[in-house]
N, C-alpha and C. Protein backbone atom coordinates (compact mmCIF):
# COMPACT_ATOMS: atom_id res chain seq x y z
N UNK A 1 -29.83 43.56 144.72
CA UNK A 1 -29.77 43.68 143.28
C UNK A 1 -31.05 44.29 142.73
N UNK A 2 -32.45 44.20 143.42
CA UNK A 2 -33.52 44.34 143.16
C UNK A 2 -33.47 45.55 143.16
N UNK A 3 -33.00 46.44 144.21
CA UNK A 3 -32.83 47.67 144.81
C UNK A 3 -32.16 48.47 143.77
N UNK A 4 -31.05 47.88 143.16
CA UNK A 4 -30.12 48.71 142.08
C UNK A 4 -30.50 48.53 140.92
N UNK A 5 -31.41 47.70 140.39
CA UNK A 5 -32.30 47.55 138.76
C UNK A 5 -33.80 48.70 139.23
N UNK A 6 -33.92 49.14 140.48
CA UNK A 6 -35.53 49.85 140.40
C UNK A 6 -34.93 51.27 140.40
N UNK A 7 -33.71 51.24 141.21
CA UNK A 7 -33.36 52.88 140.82
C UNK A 7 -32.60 53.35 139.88
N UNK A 8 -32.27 52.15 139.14
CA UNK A 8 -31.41 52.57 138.02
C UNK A 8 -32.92 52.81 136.79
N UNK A 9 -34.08 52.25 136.76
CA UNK A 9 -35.56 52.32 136.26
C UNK A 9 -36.07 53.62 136.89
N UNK A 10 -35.89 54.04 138.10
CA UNK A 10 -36.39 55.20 138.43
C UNK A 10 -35.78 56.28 137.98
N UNK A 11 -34.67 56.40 137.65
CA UNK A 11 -33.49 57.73 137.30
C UNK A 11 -33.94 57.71 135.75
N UNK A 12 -34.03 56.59 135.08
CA UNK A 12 -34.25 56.44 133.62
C UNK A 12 -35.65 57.39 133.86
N UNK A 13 -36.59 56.97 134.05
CA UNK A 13 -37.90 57.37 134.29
C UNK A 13 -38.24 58.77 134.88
N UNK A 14 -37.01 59.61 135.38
CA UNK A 14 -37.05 60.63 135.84
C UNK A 14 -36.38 61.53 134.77
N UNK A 15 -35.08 61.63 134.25
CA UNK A 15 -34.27 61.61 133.18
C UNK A 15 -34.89 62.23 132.02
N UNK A 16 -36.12 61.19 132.23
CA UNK A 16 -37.00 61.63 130.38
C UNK A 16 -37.84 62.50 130.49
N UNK A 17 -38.16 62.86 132.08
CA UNK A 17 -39.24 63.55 132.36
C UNK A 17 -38.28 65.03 132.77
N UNK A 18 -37.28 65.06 132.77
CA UNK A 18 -36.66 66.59 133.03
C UNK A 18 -36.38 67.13 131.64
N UNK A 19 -37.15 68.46 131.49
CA UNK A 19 -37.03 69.04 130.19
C UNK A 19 -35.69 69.96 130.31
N UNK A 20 -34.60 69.48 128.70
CA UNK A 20 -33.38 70.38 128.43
C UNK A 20 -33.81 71.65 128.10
N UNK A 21 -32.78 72.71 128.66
CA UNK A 21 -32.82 73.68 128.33
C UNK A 21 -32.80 74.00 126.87
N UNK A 22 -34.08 75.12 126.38
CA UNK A 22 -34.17 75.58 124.64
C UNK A 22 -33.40 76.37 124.43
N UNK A 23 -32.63 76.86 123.31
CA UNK A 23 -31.78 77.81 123.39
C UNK A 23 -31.86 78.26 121.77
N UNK A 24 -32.15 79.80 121.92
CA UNK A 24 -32.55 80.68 120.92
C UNK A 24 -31.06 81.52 120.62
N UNK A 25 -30.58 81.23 119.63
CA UNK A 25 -29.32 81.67 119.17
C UNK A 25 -29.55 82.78 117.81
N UNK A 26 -28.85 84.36 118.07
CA UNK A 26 -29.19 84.97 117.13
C UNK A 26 -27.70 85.80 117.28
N UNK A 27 -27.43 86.62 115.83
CA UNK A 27 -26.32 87.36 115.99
C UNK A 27 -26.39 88.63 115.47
N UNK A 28 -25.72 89.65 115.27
CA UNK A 28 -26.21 91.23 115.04
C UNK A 28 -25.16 91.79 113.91
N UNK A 29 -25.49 92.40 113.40
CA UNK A 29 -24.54 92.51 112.10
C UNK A 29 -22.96 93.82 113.03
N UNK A 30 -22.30 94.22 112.22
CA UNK A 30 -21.11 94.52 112.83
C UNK A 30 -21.42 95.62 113.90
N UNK A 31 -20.67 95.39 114.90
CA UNK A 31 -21.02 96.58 116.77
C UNK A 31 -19.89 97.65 116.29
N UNK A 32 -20.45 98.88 116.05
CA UNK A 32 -19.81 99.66 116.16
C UNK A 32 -19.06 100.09 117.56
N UNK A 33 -19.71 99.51 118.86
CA UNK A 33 -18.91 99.99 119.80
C UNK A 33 -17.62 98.95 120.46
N UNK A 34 -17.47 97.93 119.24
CA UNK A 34 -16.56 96.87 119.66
C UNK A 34 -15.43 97.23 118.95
N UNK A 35 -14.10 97.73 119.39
CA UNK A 35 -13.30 97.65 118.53
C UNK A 35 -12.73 96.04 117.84
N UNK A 36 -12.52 95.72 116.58
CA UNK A 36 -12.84 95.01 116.08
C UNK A 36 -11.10 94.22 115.56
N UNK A 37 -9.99 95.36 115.98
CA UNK A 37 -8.69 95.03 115.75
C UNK A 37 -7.96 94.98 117.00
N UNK A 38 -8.57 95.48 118.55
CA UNK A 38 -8.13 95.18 119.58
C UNK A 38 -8.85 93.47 120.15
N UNK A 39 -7.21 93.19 121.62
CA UNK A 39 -7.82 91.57 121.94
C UNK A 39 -8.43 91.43 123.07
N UNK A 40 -9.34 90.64 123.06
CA UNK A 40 -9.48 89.20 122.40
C UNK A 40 -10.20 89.44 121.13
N UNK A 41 -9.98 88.23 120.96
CA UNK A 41 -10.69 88.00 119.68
C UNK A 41 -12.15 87.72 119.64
N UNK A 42 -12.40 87.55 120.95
CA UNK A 42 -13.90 86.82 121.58
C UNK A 42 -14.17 86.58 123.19
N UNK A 43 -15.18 87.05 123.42
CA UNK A 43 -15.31 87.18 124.93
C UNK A 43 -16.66 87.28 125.11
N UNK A 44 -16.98 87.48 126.00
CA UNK A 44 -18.20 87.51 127.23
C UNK A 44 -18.58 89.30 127.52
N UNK A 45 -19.81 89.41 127.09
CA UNK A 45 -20.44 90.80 127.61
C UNK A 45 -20.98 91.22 128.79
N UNK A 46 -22.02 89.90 128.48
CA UNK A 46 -22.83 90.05 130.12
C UNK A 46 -23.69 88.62 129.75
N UNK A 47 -24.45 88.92 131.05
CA UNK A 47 -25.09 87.55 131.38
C UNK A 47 -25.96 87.94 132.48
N UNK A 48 -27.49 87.60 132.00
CA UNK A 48 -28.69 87.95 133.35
C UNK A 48 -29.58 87.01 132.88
N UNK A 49 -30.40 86.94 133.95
CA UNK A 49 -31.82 86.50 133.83
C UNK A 49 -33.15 88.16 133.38
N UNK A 50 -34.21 87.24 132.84
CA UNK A 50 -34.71 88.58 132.59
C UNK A 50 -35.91 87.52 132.17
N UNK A 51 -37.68 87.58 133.32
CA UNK A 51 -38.36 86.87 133.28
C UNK A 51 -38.27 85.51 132.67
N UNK A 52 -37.44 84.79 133.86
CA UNK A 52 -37.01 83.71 133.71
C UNK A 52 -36.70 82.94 132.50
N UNK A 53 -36.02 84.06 131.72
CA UNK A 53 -35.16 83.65 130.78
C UNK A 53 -33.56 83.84 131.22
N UNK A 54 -32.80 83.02 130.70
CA UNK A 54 -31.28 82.97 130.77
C UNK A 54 -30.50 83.89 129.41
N UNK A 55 -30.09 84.97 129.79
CA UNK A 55 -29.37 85.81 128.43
C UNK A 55 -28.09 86.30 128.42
N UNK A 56 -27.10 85.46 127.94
CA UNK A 56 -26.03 85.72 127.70
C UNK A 56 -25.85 86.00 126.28
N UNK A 57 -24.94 87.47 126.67
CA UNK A 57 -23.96 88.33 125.29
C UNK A 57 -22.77 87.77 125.78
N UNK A 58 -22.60 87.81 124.48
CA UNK A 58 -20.56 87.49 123.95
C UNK A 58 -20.29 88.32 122.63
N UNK A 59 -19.19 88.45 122.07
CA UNK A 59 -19.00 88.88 121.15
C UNK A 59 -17.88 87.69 120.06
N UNK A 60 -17.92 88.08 118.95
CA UNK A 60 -16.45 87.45 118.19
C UNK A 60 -16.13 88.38 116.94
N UNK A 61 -15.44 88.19 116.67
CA UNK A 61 -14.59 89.07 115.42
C UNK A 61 -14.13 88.21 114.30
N UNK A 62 -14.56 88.45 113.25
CA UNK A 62 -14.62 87.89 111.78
C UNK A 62 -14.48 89.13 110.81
N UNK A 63 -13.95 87.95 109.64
CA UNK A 63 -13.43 89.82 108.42
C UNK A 63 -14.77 89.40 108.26
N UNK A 64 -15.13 90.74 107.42
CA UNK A 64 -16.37 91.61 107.10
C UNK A 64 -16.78 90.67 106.32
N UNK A 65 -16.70 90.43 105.34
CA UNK A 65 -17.15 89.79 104.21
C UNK A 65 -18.06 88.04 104.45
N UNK A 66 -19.14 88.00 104.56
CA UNK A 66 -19.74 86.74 104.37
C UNK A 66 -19.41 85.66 105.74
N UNK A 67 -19.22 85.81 106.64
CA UNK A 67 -18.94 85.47 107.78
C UNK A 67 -20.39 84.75 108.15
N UNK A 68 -20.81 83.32 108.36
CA UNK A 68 -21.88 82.67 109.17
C UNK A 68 -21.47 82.38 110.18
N UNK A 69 -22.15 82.69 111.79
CA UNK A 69 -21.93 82.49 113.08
C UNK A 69 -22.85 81.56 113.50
N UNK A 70 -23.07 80.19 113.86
CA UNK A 70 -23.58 79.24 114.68
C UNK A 70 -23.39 79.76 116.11
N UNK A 71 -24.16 78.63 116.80
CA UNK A 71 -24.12 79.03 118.29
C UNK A 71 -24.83 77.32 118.62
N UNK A 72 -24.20 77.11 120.12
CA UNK A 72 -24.77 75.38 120.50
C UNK A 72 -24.15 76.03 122.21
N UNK A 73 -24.70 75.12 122.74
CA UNK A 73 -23.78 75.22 124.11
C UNK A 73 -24.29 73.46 124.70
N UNK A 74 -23.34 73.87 126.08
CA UNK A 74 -23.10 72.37 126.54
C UNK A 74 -23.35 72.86 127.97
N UNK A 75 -23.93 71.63 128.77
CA UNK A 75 -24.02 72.17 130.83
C UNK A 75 -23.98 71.26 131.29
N UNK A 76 -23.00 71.45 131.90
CA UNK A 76 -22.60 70.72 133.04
C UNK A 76 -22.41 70.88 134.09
N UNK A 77 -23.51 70.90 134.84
CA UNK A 77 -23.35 71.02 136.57
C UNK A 77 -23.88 72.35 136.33
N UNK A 78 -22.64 73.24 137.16
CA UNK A 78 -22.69 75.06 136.76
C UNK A 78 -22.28 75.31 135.92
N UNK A 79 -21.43 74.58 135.16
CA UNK A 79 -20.42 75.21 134.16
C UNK A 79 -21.52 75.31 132.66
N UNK A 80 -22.07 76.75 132.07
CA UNK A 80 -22.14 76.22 130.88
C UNK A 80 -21.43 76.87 129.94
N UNK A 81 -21.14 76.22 128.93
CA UNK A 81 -20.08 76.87 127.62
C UNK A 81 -20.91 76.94 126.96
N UNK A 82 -20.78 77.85 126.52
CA UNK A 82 -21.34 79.14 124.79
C UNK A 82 -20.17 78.39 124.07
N UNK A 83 -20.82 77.78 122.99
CA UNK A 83 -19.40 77.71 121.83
C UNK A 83 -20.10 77.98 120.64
N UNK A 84 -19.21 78.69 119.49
CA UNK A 84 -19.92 78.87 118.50
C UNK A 84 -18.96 78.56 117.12
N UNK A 85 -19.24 78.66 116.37
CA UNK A 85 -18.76 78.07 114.75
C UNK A 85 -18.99 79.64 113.79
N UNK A 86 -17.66 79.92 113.04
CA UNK A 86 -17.73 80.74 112.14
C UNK A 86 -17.17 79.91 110.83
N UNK A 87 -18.09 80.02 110.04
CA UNK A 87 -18.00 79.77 108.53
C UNK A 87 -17.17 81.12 107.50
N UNK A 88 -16.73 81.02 106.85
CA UNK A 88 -16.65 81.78 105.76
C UNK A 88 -16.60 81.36 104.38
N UNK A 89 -16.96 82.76 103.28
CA UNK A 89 -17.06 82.41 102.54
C UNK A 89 -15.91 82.44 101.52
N UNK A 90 -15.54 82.34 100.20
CA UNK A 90 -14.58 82.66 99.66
C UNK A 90 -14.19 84.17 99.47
N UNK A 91 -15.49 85.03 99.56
CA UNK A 91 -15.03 86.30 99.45
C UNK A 91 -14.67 86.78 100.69
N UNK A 92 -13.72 86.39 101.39
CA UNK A 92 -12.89 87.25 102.73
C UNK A 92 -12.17 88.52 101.87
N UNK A 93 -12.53 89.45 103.13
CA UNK A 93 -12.24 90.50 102.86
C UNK A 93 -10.89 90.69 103.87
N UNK A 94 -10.58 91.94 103.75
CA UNK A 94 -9.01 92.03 104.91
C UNK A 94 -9.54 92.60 106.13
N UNK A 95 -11.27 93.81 105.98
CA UNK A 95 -10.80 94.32 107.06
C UNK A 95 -12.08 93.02 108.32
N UNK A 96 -11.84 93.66 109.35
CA UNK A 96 -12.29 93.24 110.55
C UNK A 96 -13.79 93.22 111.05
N UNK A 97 -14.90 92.95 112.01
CA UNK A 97 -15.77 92.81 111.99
C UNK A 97 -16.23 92.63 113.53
N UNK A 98 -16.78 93.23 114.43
CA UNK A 98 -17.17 92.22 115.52
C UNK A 98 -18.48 92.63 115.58
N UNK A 99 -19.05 91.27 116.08
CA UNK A 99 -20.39 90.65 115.55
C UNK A 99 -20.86 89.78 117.32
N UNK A 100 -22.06 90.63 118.02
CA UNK A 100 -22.77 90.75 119.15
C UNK A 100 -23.21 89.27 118.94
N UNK A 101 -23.35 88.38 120.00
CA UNK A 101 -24.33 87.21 119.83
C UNK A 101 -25.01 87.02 121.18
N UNK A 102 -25.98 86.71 120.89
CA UNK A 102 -27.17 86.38 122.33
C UNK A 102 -27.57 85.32 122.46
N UNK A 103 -27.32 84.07 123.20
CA UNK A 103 -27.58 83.29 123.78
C UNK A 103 -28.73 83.51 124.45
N UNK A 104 -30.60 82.83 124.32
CA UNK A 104 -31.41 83.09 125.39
C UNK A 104 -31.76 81.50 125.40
N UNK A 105 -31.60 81.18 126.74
CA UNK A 105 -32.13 80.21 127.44
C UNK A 105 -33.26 80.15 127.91
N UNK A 106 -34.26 78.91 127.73
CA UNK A 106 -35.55 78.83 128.26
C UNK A 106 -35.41 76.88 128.82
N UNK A 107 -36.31 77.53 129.86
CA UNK A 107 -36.57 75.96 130.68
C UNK A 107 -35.09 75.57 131.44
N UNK A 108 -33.81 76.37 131.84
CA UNK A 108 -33.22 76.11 132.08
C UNK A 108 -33.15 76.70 133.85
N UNK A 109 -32.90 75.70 134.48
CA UNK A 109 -32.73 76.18 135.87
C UNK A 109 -32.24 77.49 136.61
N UNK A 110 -32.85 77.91 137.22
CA UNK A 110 -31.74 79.10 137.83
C UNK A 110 -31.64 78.61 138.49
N UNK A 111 -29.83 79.17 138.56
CA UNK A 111 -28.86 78.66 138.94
C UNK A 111 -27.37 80.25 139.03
N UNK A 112 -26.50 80.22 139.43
CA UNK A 112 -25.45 81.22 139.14
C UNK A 112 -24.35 80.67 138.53
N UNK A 113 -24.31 80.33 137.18
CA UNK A 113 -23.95 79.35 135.91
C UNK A 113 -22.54 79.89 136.12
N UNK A 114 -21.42 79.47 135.85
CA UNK A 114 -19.93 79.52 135.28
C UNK A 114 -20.06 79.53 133.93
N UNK A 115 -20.04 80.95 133.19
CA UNK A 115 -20.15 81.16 131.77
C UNK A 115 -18.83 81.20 131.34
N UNK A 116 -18.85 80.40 129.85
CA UNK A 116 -17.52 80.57 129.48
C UNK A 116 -18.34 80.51 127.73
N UNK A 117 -17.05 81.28 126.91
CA UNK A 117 -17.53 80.81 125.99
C UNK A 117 -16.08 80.43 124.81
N UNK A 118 -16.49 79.57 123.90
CA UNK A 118 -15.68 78.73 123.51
C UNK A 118 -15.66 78.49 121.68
N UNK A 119 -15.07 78.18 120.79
CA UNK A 119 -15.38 77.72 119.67
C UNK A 119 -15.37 76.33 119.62
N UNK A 120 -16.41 75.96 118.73
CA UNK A 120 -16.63 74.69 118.89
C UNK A 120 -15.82 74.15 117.58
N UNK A 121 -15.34 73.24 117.99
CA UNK A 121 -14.41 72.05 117.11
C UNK A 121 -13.07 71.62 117.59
């Protein structure tokens, strides 16, 4: 029992001392080279390391008008998910929009990650 209260104290104690990955979330106003009325609606560009930073592109498509894009992700194991949140405002417009987003990771392991990306809610 002694044995399973010191390593369940050691994992705690290790746990606090492993730093989460930071993640710098930014988005680009409309990609002219995305068509913006063909599918999906949202996908995956690419994904590298680049001086041990982690940088994944995705894209999503929103009407033009007043569109806010969040970004969060989640990891588990290999798997990590990109999910992101689009807001709008009352002034939606009709036409279409696709809008570049970059995920850069810092302090996060290399690793050869299972990227997916997702909306969150």
């Amino acid at each position: 029992m002694k044995t399973i209260a010191a390593l369940v104290i050691i994992l705690l104690l290790f746990a606090g001392c492993v730093s989460q990955p930071q993640l710098k979330f930014s988005t680009a106003p409309c990609d002219q080279n995305i068509d913006p009325y063909s599918k999906p609606a949202a996908g995956m560009l690419d994904q590298r390391w680049e001086d041990g930073t982690f940088v994944a592109e995705a894209f999503v498509k929103t009407y033009c008008g007043g569109a806010d894009i969040t970004g969060s992700y989640m990891l588990q194991g290999n798997d990590l998910v990109l999910k992101y949140r689009i807001t709008t405002g009352e002034a939606v417009t009709s036409c279409l929009c696709a809008h570049k987003l970059v995920y850069e990771f810092t302090d996060l392991q290399r690793n050869d990650y299972n990227v997916t990306l997702v909306p969150e809610g």
